[in-house]
C-alpha atoms as a PDB file:
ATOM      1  CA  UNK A   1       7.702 -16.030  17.468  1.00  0.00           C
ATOM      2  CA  UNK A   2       7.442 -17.223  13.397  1.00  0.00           C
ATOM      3  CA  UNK A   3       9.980 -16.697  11.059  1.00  0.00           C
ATOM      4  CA  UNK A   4       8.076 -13.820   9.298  1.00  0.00           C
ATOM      5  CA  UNK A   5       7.723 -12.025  12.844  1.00  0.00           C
ATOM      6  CA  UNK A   6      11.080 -12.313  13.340  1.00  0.00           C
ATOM      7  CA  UNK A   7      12.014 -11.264  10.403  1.00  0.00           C
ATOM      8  CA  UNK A   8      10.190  -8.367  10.661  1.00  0.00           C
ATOM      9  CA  UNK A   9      11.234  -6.965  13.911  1.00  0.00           C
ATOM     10  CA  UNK A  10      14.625  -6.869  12.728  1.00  0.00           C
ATOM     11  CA  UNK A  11      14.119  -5.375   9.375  1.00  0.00           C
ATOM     12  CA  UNK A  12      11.783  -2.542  10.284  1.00  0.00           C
ATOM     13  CA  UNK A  13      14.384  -1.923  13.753  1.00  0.00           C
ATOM     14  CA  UNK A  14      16.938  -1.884  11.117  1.00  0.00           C
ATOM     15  CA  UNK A  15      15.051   0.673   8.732  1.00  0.00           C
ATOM     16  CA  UNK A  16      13.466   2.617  11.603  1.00  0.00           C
ATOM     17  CA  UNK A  17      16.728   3.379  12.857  1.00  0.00           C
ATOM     18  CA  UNK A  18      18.535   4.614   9.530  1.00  0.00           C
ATOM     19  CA  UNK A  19      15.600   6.754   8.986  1.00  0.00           C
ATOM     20  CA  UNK A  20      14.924   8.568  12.348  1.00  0.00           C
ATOM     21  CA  UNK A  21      18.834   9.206  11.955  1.00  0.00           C
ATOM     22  CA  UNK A  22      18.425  11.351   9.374  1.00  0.00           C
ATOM     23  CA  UNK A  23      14.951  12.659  11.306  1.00  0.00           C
ATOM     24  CA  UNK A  24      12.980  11.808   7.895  1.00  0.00           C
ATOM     25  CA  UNK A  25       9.137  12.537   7.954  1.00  0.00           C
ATOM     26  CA  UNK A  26       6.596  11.120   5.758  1.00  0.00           C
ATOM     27  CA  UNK A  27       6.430  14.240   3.231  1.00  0.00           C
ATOM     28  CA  UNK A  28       3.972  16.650   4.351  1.00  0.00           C
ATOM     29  CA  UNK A  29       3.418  15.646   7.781  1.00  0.00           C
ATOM     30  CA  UNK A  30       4.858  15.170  11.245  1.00  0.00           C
ATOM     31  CA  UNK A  31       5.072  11.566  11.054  1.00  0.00           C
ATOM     32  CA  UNK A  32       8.016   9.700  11.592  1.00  0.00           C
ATOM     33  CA  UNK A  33       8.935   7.926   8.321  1.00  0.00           C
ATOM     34  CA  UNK A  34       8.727   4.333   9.926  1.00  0.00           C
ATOM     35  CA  UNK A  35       4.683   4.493   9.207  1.00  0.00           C
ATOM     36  CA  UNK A  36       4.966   4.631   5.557  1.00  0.00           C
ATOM     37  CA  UNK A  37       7.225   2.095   5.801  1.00  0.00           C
ATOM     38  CA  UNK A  38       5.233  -0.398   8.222  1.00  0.00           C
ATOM     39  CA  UNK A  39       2.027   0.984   5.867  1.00  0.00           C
ATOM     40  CA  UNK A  40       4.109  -0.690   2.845  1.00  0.00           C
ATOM     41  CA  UNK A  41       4.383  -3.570   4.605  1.00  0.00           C
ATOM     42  CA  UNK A  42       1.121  -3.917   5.879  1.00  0.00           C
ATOM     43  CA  UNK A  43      -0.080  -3.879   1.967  1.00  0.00           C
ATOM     44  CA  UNK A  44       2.214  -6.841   1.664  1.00  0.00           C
ATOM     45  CA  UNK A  45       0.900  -8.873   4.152  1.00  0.00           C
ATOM     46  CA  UNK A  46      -2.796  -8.403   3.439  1.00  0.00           C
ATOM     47  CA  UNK A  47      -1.478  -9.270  -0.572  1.00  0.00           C
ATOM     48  CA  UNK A  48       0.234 -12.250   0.879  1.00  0.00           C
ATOM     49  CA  UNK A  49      -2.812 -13.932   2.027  1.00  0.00           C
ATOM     50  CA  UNK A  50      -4.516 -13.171  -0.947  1.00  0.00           C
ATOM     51  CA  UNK A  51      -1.905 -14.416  -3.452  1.00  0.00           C
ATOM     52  CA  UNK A  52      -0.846 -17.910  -4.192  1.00  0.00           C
ATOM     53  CA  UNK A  53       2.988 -18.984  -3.757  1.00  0.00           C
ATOM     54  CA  UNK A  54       3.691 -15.437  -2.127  1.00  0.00           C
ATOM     55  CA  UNK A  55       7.013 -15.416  -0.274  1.00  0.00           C
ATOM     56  CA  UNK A  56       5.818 -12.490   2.163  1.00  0.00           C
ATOM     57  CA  UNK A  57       9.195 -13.559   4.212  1.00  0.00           C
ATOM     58  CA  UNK A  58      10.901 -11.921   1.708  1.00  0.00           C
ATOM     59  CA  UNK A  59       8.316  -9.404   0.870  1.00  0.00           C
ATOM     60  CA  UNK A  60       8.118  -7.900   4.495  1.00  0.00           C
ATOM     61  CA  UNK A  61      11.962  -7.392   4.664  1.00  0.00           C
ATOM     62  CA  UNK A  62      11.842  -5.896   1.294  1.00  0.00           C
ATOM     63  CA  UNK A  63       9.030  -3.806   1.788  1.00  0.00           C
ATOM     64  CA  UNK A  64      10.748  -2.612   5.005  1.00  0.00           C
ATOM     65  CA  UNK A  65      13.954  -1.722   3.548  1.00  0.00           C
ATOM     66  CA  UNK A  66      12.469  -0.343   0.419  1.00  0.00           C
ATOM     67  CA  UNK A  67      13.709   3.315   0.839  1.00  0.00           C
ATOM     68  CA  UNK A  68      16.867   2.522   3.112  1.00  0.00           C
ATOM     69  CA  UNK A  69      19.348   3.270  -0.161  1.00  0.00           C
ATOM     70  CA  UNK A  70      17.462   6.264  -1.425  1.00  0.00           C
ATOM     71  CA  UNK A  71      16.418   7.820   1.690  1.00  0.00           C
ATOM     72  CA  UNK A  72      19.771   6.940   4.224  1.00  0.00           C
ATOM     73  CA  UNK A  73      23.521   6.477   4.024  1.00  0.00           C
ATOM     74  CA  UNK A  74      22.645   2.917   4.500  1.00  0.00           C
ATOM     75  CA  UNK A  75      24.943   0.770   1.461  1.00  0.00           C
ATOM     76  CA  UNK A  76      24.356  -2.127  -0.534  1.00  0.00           C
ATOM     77  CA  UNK A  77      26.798  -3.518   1.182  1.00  0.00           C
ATOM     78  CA  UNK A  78      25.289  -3.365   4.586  1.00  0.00           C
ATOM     79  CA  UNK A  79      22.035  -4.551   3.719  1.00  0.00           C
ATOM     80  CA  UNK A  80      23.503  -7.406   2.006  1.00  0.00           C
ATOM     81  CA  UNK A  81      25.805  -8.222   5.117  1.00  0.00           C
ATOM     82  CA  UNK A  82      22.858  -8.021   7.402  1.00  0.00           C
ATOM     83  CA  UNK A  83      19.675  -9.718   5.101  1.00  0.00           C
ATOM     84  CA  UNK A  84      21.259 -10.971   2.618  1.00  0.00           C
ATOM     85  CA  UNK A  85      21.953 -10.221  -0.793  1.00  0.00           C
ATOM     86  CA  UNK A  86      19.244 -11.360  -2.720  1.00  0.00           C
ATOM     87  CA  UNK A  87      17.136  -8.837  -0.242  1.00  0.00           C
ATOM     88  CA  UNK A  88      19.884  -5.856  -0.783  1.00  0.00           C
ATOM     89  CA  UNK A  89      19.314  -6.326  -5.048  1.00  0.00           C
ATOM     90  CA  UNK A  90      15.428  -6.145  -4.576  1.00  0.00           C
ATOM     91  CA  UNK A  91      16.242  -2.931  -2.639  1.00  0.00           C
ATOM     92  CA  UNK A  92      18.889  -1.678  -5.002  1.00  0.00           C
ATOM     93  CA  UNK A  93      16.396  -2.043  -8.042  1.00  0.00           C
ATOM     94  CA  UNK A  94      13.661  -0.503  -6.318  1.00  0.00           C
ATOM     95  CA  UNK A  95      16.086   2.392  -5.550  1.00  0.00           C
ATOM     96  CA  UNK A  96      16.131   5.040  -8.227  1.00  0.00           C
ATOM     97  CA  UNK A  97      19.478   6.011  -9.976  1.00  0.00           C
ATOM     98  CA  UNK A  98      20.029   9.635  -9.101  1.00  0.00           C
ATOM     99  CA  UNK A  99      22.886   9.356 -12.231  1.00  0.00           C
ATOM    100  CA  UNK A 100      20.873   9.050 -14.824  1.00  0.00           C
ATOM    101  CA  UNK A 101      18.388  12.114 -16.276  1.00  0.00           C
ATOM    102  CA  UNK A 102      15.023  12.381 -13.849  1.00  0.00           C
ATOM    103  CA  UNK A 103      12.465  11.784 -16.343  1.00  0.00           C
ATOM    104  CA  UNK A 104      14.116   8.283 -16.971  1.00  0.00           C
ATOM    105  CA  UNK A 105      14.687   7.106 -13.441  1.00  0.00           C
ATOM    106  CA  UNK A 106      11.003   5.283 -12.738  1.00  0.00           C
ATOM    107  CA  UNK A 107      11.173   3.700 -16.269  1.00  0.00           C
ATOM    108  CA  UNK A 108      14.729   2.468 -15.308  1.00  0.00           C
ATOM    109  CA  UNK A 109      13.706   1.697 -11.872  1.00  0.00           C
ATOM    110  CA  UNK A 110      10.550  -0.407 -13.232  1.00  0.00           C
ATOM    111  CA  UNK A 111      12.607  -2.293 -15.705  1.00  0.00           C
ATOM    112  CA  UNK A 112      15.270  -3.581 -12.985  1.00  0.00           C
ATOM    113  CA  UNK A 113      12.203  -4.911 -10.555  1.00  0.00           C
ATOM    114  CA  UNK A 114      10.669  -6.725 -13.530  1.00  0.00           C
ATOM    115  CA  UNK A 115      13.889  -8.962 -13.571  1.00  0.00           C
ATOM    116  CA  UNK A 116      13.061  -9.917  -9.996  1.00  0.00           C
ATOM    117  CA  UNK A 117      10.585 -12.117  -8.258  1.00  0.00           C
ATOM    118  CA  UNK A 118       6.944 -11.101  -8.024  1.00  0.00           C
ATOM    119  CA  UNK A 119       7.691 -10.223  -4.153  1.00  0.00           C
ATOM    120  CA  UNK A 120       9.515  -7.513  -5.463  1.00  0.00           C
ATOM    121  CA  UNK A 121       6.995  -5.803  -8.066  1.00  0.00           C
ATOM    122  CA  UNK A 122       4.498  -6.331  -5.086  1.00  0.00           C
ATOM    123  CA  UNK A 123       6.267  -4.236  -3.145  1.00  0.00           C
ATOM    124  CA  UNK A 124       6.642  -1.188  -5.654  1.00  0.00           C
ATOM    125  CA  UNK A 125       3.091  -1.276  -6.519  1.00  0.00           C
ATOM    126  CA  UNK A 126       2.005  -1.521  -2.269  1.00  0.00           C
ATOM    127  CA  UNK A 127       4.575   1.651  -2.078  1.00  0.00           C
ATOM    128  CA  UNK A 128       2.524   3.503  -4.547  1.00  0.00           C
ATOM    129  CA  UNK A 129      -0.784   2.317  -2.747  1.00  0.00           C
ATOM    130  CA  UNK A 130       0.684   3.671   0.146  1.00  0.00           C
ATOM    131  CA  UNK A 131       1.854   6.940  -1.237  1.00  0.00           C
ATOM    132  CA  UNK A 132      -1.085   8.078  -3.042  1.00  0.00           C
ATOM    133  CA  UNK A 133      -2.951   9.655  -0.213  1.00  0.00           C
ATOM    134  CA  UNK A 134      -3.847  13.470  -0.305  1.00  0.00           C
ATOM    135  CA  UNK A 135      -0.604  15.395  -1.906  1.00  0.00           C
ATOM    136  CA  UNK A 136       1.685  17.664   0.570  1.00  0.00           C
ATOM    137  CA  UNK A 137       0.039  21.206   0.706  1.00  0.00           C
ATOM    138  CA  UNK A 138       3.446  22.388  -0.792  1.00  0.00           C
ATOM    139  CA  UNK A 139       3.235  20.667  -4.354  1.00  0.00           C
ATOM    140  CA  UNK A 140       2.211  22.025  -7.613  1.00  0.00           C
ATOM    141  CA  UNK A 141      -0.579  21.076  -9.493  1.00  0.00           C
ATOM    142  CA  UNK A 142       2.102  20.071 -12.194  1.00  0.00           C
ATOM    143  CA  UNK A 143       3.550  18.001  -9.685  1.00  0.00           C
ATOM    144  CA  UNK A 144       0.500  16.140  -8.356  1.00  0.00           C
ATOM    145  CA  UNK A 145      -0.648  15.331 -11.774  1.00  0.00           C
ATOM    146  CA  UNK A 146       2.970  14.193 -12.854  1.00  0.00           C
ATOM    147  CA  UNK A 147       2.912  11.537  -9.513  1.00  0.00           C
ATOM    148  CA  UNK A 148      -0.485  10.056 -10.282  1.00  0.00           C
ATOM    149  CA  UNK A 149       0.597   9.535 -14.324  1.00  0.00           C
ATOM    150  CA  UNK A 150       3.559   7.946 -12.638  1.00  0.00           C
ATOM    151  CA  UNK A 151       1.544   5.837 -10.679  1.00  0.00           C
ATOM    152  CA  UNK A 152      -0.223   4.759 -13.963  1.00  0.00           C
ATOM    153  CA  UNK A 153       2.758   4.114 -15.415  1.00  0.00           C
ATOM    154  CA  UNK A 154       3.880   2.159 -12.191  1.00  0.00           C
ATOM    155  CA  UNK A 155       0.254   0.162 -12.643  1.00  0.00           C
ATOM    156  CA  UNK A 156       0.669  -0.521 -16.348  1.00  0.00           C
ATOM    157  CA  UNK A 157       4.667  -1.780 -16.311  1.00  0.00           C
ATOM    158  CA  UNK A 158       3.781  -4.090 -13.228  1.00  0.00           C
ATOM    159  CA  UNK A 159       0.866  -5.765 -15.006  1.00  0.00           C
ATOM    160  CA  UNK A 160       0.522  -9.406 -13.824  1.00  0.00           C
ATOM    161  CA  UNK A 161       2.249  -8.683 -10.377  1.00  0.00           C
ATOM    162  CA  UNK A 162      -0.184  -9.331  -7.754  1.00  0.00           C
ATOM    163  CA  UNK A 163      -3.769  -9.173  -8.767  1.00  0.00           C
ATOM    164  CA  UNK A 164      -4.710  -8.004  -5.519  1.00  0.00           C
ATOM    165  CA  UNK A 165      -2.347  -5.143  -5.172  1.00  0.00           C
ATOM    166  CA  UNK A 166      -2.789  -4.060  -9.211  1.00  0.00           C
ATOM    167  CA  UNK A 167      -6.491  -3.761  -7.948  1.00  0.00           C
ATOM    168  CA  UNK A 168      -5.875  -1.570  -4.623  1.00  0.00           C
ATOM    169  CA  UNK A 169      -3.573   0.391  -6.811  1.00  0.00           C
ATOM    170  CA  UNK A 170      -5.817   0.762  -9.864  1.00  0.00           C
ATOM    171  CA  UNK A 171      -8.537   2.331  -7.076  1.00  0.00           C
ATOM    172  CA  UNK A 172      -6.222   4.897  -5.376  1.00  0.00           C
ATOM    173  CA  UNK A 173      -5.140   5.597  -8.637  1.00  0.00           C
ATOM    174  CA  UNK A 174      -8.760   7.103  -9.547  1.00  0.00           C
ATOM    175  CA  UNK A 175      -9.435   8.451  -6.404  1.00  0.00           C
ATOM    176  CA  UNK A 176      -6.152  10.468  -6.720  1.00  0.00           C
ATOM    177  CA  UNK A 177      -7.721  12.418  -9.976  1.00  0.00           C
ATOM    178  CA  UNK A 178      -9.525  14.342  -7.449  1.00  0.00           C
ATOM    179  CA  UNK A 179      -6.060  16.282  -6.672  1.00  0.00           C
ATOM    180  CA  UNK A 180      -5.540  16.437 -10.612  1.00  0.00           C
ATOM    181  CA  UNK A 181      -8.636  18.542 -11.775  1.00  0.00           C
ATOM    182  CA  UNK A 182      -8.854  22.437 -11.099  1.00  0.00           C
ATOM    183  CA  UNK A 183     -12.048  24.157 -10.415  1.00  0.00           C
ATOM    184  CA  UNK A 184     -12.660  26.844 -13.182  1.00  0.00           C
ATOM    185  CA  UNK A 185     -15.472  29.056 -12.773  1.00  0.00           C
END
């Protein structure tokens, strides 16, 4: 087994684990919450092969572990103990504060992942690739159209990222609008 499988199996064991604990779903549907997350990392490895000087070793794991501190009781400390810390601050800064007001908490988010390596901004722009598929049947229109000028914002503050990904992004981004318009007759 390579280096990247390896590391693989344990990070998404790792994740998969901390999230069925808490029985988390991907939002709107009866999937266990491991897809989204193996989804996130597929976008990484496609983007890997695609992108010069990629480190999709570290990408994969990071990707994996994206939503571990948000989503789980999982610490910094433990992720750090386990893979690393430069892994656990690309986590951490893909994390968003719940301390600080709402409205500021992607901005702040964004700004701590530009201080990282690409790998990192990769794998906030394959999240929102990943999450922009048809909106749970229990959000609001104001919702749904908040999330895709998010994922504008998400597009625009990762510029020069990954090419690739800014691309697949940039196209899920305008297929979401279809969830943003209302029919009016």
């Amino acid at each position: 087994m390579s280096e990247l499988q390896t590391k693989y199996q344990k990070a998404i064991k790792f994740a998969a684990k901390k999230h069925a604990d808490k029985n988390q779903l991907i939002p709107g549907t009866n999937l266990p919450y491991v897809v989204h997350l193996s989804n996130v990392a597929m976008e990484i490895l496609i983007a890997a092969e695609k992108t010069d000087k990629f480190n999709s070793e570290f990408a994969v794991q990071v990707a994996l572990l994206h939503d571990i501190l948000e989503d789980t009781a999982t610490t910094f400390d433990e992720i750090a103990d386990e893979f690393g810390k430069e892994i656990a601050q690309a986590v951490i800064a893909l994390t968003k504060n719940s301390k600080i007001h709402n409205e500021e908490r992607m901005s702040d988010s964004l700004n701590r992942i530009k201080e990282l390596p690409k790998e990192v901004w990769a794998v906030k722009l394959a999240d929102r690739i990943t999450n922009l598929q048809p909106p749970p049947e229990h959000w609001s229109f104001e919702k749904i159209t908040a999330y895709q000028k998010q994922a504008v914002l998400i597009h625009t503050s990762l510029k020069g990222g990954n090419e690739y990904l800014e691309k697949r992004l940039w196209e899920k981004i305008l297929d979401y609008l279809k969830y943003c318009t209302t029919d009016i007759k």
